[in-house]
Protein backbone atom coordinates (compact mmCIF):
# COMPACT_ATOMS: atom_id res chain seq x y z
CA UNK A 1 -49.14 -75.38 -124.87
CA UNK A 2 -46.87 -73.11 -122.86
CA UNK A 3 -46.00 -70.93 -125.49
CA UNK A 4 -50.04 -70.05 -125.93
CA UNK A 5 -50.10 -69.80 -122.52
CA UNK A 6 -47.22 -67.45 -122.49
CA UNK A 7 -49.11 -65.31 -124.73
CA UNK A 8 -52.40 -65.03 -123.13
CA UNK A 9 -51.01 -63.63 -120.90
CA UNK A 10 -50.58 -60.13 -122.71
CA UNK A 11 -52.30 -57.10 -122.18
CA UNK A 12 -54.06 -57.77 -125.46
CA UNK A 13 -55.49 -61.22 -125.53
CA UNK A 14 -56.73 -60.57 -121.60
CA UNK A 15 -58.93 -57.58 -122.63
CA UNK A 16 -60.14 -59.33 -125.76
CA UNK A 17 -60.86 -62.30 -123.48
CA UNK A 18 -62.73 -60.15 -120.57
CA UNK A 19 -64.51 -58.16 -123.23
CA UNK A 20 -66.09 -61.51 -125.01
CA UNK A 21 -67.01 -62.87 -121.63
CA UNK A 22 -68.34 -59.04 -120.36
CA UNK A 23 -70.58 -59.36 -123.36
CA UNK A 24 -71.24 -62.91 -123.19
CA UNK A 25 -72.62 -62.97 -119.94
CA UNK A 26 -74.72 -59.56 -119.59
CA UNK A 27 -76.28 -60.47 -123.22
CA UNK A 28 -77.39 -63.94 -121.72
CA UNK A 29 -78.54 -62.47 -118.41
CA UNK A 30 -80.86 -59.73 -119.87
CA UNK A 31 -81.88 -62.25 -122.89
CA UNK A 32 -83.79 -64.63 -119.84
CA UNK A 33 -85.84 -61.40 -119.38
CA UNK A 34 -86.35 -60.07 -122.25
CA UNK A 35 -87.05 -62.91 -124.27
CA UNK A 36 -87.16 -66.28 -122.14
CA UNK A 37 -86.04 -69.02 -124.06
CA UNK A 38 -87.88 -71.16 -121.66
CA UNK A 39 -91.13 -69.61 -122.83
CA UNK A 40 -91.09 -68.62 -126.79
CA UNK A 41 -89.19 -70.83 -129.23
CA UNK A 42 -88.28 -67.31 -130.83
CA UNK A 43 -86.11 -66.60 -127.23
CA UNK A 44 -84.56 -70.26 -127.80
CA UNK A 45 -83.60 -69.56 -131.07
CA UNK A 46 -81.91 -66.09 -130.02
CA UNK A 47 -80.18 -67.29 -127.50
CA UNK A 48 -78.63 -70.40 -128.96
CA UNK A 49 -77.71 -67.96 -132.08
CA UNK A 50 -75.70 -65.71 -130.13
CA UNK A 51 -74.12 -68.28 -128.18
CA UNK A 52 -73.20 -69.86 -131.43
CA UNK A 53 -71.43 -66.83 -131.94
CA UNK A 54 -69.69 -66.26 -128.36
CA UNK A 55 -68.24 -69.99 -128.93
CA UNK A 56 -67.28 -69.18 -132.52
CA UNK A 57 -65.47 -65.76 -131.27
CA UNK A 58 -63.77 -67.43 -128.49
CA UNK A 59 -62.54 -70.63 -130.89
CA UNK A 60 -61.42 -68.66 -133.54
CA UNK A 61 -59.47 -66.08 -131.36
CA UNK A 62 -57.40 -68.94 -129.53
CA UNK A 63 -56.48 -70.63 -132.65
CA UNK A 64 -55.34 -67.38 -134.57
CA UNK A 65 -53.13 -66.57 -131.29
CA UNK A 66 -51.97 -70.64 -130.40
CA UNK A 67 -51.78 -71.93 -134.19
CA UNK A 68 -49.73 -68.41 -135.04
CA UNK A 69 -48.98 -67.39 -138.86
CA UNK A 70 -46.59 -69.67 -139.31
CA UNK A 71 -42.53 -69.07 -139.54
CA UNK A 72 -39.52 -69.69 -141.45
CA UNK A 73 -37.14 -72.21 -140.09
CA UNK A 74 -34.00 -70.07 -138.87
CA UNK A 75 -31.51 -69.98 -141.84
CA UNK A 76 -33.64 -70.96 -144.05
CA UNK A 77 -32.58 -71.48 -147.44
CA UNK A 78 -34.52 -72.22 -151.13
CA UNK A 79 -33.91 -75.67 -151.97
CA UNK A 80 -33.15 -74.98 -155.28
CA UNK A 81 -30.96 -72.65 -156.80
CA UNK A 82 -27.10 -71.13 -155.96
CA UNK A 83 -26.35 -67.94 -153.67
CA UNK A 84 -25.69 -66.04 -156.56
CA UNK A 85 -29.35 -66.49 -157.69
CA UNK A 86 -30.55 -66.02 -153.44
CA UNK A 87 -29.39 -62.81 -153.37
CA UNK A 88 -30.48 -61.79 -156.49
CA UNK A 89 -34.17 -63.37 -155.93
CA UNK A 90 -34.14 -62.78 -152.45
CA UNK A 91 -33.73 -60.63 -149.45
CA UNK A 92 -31.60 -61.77 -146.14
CA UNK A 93 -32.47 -61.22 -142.71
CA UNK A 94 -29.93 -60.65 -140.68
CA UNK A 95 -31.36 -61.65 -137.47
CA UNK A 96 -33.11 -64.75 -138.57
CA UNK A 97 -29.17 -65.16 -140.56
CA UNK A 98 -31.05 -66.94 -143.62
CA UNK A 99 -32.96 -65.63 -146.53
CA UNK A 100 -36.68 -64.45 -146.79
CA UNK A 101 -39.41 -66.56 -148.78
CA UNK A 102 -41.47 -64.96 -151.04
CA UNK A 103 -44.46 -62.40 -148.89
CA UNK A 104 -42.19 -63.15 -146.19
CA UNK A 105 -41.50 -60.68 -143.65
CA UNK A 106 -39.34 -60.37 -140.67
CA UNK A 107 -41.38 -59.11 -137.54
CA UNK A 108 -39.92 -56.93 -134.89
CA UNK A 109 -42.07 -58.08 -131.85
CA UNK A 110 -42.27 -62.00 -132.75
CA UNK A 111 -38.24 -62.21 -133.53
CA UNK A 112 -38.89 -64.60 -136.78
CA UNK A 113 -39.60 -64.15 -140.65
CA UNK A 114 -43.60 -64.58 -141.00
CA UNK A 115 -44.96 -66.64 -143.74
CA UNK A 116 -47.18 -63.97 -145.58
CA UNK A 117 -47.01 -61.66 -143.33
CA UNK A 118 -50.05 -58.94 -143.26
CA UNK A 119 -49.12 -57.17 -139.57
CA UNK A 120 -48.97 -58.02 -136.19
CA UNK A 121 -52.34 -57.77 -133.79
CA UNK A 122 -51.36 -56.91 -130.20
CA UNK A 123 -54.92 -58.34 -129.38
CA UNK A 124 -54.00 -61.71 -130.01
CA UNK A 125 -50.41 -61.02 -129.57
CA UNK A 126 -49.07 -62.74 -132.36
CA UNK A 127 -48.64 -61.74 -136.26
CA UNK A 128 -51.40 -62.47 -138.93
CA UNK A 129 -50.23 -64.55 -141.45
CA UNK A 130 -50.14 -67.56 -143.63
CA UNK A 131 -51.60 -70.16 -141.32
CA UNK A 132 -53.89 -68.03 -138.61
CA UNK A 133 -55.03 -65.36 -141.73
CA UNK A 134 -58.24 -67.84 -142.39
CA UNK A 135 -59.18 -68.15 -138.23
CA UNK A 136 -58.33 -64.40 -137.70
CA UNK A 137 -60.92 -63.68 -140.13
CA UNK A 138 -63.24 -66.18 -138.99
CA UNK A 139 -62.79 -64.63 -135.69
CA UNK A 140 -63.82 -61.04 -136.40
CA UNK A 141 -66.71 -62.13 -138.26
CA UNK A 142 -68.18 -64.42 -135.49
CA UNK A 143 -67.52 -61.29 -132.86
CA UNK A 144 -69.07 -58.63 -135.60
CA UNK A 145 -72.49 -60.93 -135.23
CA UNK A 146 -72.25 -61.71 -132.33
CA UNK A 147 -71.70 -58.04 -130.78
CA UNK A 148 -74.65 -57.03 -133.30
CA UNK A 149 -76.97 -59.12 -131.86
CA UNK A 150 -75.96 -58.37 -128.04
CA UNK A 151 -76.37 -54.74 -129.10
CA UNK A 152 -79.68 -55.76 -130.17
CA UNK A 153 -80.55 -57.40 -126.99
CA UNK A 154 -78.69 -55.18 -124.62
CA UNK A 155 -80.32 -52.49 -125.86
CA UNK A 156 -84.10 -53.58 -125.75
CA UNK A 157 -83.57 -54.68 -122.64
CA UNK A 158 -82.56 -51.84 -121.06
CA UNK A 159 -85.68 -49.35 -122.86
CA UNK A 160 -87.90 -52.03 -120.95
CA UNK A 161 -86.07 -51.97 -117.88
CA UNK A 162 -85.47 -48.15 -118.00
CA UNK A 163 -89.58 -47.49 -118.93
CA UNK A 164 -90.75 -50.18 -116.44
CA UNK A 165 -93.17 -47.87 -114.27
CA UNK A 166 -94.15 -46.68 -117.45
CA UNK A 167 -95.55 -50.01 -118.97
CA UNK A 168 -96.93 -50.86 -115.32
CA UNK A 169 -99.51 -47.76 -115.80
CA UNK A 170 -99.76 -47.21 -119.43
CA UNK A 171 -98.58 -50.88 -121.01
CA UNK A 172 -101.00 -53.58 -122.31
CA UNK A 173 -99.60 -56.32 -120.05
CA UNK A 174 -97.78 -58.37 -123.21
CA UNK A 175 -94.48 -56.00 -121.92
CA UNK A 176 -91.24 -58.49 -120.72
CA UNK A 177 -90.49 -57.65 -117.08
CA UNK A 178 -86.90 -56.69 -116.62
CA UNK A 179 -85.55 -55.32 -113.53
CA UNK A 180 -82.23 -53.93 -112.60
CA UNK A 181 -80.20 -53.49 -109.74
CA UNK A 182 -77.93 -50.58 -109.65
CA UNK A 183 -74.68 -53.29 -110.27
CA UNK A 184 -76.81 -55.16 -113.03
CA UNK A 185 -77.77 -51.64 -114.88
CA UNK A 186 -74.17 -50.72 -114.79
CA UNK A 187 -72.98 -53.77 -116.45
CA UNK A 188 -75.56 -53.79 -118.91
CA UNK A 189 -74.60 -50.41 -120.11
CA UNK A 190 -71.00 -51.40 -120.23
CA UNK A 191 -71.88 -54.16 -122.08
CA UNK A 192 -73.54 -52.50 -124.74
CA UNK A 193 -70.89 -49.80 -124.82
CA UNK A 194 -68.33 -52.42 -125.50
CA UNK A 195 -70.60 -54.52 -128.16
CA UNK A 196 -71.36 -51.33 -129.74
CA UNK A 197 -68.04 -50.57 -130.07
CA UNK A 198 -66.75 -53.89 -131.19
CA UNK A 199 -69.03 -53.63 -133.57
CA UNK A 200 -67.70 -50.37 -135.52
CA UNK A 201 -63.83 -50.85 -134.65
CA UNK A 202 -64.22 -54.82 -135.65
CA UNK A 203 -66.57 -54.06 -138.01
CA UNK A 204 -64.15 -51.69 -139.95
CA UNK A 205 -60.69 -54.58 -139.65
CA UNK A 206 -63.01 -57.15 -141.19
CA UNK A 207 -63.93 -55.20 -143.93
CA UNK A 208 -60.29 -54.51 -144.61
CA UNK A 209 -59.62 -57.63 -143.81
CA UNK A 210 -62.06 -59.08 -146.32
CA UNK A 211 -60.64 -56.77 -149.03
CA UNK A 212 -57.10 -57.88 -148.23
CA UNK A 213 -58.39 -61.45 -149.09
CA UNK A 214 -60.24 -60.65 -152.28
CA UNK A 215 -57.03 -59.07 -153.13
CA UNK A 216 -54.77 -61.42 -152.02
CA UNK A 217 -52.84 -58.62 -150.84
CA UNK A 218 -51.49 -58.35 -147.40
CA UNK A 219 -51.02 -55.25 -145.50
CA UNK A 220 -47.55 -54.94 -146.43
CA UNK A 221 -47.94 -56.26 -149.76
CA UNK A 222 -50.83 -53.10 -150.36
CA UNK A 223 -47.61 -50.58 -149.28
CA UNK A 224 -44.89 -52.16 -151.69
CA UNK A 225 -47.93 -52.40 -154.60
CA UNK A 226 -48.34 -48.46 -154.15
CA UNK A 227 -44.45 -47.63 -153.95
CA UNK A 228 -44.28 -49.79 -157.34
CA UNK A 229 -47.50 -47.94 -159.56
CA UNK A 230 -45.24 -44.54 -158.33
CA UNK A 231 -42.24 -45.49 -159.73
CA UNK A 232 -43.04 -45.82 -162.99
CA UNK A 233 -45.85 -43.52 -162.75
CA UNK A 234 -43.91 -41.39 -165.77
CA UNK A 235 -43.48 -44.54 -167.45
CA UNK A 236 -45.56 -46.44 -169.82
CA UNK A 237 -44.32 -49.95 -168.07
CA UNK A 238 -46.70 -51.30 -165.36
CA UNK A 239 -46.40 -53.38 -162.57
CA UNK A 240 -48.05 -56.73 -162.39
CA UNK A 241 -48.91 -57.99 -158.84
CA UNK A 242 -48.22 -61.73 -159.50
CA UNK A 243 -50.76 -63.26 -156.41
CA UNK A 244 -53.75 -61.98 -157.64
CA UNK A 245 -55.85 -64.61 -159.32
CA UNK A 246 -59.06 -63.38 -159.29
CA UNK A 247 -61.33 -62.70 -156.05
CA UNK A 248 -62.91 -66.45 -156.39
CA UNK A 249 -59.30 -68.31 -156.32
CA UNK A 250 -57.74 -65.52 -153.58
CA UNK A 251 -60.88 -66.35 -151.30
CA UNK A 252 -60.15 -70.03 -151.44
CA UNK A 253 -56.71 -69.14 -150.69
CA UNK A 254 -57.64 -68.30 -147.00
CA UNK A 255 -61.24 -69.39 -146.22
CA UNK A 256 -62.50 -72.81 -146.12
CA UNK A 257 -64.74 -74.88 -143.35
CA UNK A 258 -61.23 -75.87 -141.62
CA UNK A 259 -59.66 -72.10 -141.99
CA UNK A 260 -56.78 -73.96 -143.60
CA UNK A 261 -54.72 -72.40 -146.34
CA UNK A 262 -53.75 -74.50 -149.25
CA UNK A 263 -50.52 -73.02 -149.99
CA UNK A 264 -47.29 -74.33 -148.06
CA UNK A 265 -46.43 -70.15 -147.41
CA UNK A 266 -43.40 -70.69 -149.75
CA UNK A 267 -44.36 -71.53 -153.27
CA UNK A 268 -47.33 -69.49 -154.49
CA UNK A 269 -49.47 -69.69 -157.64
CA UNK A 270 -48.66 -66.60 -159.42
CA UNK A 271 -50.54 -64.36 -162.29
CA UNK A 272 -49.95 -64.62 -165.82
CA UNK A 273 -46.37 -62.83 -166.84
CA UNK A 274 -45.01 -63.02 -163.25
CA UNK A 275 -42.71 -65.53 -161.39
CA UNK A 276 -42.04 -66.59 -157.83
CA UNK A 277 -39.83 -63.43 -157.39
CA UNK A 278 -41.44 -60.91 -159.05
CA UNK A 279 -42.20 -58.96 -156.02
CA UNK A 280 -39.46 -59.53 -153.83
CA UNK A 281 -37.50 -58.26 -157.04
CA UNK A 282 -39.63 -55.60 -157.05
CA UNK A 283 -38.99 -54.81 -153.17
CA UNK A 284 -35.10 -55.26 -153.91
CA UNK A 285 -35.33 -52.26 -156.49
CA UNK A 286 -37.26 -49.89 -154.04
CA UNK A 287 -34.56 -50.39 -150.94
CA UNK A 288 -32.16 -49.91 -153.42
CA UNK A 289 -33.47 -46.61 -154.38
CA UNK A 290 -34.25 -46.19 -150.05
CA UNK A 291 -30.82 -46.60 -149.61
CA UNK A 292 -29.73 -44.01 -152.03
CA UNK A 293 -32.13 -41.29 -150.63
CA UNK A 294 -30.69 -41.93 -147.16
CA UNK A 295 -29.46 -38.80 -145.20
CA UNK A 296 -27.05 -38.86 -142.46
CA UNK A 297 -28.12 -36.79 -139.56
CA UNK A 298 -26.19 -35.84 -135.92
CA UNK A 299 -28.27 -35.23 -132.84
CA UNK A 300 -27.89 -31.50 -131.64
CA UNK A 301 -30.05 -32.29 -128.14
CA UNK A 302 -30.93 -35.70 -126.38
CA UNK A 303 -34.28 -37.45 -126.60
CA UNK A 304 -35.40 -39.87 -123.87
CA UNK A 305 -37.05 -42.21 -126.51
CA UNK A 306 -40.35 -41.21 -124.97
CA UNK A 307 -43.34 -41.47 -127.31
CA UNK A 308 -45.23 -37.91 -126.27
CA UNK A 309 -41.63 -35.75 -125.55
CA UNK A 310 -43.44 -33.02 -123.58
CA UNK A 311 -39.68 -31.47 -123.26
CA UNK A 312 -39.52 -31.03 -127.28
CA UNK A 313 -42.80 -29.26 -127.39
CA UNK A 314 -46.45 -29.04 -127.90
CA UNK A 315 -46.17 -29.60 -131.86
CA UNK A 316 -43.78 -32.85 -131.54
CA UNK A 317 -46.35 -33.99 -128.96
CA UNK A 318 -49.70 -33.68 -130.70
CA UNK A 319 -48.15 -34.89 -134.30
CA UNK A 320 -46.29 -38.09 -133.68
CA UNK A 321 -46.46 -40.36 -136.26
CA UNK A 322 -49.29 -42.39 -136.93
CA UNK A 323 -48.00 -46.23 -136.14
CA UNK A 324 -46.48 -48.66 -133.81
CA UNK A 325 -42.90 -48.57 -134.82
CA UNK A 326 -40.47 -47.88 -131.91
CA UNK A 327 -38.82 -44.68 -130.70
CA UNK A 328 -35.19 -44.36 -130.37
CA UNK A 329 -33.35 -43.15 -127.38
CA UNK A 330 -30.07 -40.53 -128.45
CA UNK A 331 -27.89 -38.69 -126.85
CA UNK A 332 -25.54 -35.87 -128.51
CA UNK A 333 -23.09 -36.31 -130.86
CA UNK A 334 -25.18 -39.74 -132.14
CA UNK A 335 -25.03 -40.15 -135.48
CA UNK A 336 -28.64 -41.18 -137.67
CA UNK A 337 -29.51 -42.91 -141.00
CA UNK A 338 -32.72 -41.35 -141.62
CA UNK A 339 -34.66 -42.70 -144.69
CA UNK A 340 -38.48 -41.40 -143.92
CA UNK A 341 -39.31 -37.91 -142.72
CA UNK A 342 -42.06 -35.81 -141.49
CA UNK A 343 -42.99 -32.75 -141.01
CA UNK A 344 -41.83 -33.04 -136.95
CA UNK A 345 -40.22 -36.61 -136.84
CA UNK A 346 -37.83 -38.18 -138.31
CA UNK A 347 -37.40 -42.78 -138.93
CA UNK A 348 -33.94 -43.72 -139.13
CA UNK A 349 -30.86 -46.28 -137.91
CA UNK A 350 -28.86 -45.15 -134.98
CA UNK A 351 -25.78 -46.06 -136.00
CA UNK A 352 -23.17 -47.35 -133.09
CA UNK A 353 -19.63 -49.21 -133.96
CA UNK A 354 -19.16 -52.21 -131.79
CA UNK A 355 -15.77 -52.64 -133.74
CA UNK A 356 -14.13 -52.08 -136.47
CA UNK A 357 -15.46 -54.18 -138.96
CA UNK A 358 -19.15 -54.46 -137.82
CA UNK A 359 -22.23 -51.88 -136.81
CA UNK A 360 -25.11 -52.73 -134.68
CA UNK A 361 -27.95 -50.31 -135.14
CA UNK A 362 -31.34 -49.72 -133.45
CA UNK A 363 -34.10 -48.62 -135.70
CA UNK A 364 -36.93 -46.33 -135.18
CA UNK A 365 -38.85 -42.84 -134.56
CA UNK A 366 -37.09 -39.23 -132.88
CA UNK A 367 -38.01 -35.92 -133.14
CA UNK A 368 -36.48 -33.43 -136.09
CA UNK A 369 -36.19 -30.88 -134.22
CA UNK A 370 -33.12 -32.68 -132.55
CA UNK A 371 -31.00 -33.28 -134.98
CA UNK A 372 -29.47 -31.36 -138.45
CA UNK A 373 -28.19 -33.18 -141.44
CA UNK A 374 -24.69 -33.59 -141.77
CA UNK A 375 -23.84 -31.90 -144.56
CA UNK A 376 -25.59 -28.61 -143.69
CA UNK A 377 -24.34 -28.98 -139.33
CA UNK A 378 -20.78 -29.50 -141.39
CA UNK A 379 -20.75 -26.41 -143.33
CA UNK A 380 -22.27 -23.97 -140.46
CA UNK A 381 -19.67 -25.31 -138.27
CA UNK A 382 -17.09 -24.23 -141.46
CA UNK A 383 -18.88 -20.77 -141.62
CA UNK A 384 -18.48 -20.15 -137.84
CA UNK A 385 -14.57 -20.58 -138.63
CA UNK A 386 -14.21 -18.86 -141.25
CA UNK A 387 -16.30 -15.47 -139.59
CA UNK A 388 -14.01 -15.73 -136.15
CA UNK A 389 -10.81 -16.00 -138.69
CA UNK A 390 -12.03 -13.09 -140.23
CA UNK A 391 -13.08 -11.38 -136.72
CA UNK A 392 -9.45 -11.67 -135.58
């Protein structure tokens, strides 16, 4: 209870939370004007519908953030098998110090290895996973129709309301009567800006959502699939996602009345040719190759870790990369891992020694512009020598 607490209170789940009850509440105050549910059976009907759907929202949401996706015990270990076979199966996580089940993932922001991991929602500030994946979806659904039909609502009643010395002249006295105070008009138009645009941004993550599921391919799992078809995209072998069983068995997977998935999030039923560790393998292979396209860059100029650097320029400014992975604060003379570039930023491990024997490193996001790869800052600085040797 006082860990769901703890994350309610979050920037994310409060906003979520006063946006359901913003719409709630102005949908149910124009919907006794517009269409009575004391008078029609029709307004009955519409108004128990959509507060169906405010309930469903509201359920759903607090039991993808309280029931969570579900994590791996700390150390964990298979219960079968030796180490040699772990760490040839499987990949360790260092903070977590034990290994990674199959679609496990370690997540930055939670601190634990998530059970089928698919990303992490900073509206219900928690991760989507193995356990919450079935309510999460339940819970964009139920706020899809519900926001649909307080657009619906909102919307008619504010023509009326709007056009009301209109209908008083010209109308044929069958018109609802809806009036608005200036407070009242405000929040209804707020409201409807809000369920209009729950609508289309909700809209859109439950259709991807929904194709995940049909899939039975998680966020992640769609990036390591796409790295894998271009490895061996001059090759006649190809890669065989072992979870996908068809769009009837991967919908079971996740939905059901309860929003209970039947899996335990460590042993999965796999496709025809595949194994337990066919993609972890496969994810083994490609940070193997990650690790041998790594560059090692030093930091010419400090960066303040900011994400919009307005010292490094208008271009490094208005092209930042497009996600939520951190920025990295470095000072001259710092010396980088990078293994992802772009066009103005750079992704890479800062690389400190804490002693001799063992490096602690901070991950993340810096602008190019601030730093030159080793090799080439070494052999300037050797061309600089050799021209003042020569100069004297």
């Amino acid at each position: 209870m006082c860990s769901c607490l703890g994350r309610v209170f979050h920037w994310g789940p409060m906003v979520a939370i006063i946006i359901i009850k913003w719409v709630s509440l102005t949908t149910v105050y124009c919907n006794t004007m517009w269409w009575p549910p004391a008078d029609t059976p029709g307004g009955l009907i519409n108004m128990l519908l959509f507060l169906g759907f405010s309930c469903l929202t509201t359920f759903h949401f607090m039991c993808a953030m309280c029931d969570g996706p579900g994590y791996l015990p700390l150390g964990w270990t298979p219960k079968e098998g030796s180490k040699t076979e772990w760490d040839q199966q499987l990949q360790w996580c260092e903070t977590c110090k034990g290994y990674k089940a199959p679609r496990a993932h370690h997540c930055r922001k939670c601190g634990r290895c998530v059970m089928k991991m698919d990303h992490h929602c900073p509206w219900i500030n928690n991760c989507v996973g193995h356990y919450n994946h079935g309510h999460f979806s339940a819970f964009l659904a139920s706020a899809v129709c519900g926001c649909s039909l307080a657009s619906v609502t909102l919307g008619m009643s504010l023509y009326y309301g709007l056009n009301r010395s209109w209908y008083h002249f010209y109308g044929t006295g069958t018109e609802p009567v809806i009036v608005f105070s200036l407070w009242t008009l405000l929040a209804t138009l707020f409201g409807l800006g809000l369920a209009i645009g729950v609508v289309i941004a909700v809209g859109l993550l439950f259709f991807f959502q929904m194709r995940a599921i049909l899939r039975n391919q998680t966020g992640i799992e769609d990036w390591i699939l796409e790295k894998a078809k271009y490895r061996r995209k001059d090759a006649d072998e190809e890669f065989i996602y072992p979870y996908n069983l068809g769009w009837k068995n991967n919908f079971r997977q996740v939905i059901s009345w309860s929003c209970w998935p039947k899996s335990n999030g460590i042993v999965w039923d796999v496709a025809k040719g595949t194994d337990q560790y066919t993609l972890t393998q496969e994810q083994i292979a490609q940070k193997g190759e990650k690790r041998m396209r790594t560059r090692e860059y030093e930091i010419i100029s400090a960066y303040s870790g900011s994400w919009f650097p307005i010292t490094q320029g208008l271009s490094v400014c208005c092209r930042p990369p497009c996600t939520d992975e951190p920025r990295i604060k470095l000072s001259e003379k710092d010396r980088v891992k990078v293994t992802r570039w772009k066009k103005y930023w750079l992704y890479g491990d800062k690389i400190t020694n804490d002693s001799k024997t063992q490096e602690s490193r901070s991950r993340g996001w810096f602008p190019r512009q601030c730093a030159v790869e080793t090799m080439y800052h070494d052999n300037s600085c050797q061309i600089r020598k050799k021209e003042t040797k020569k100069r004297k």
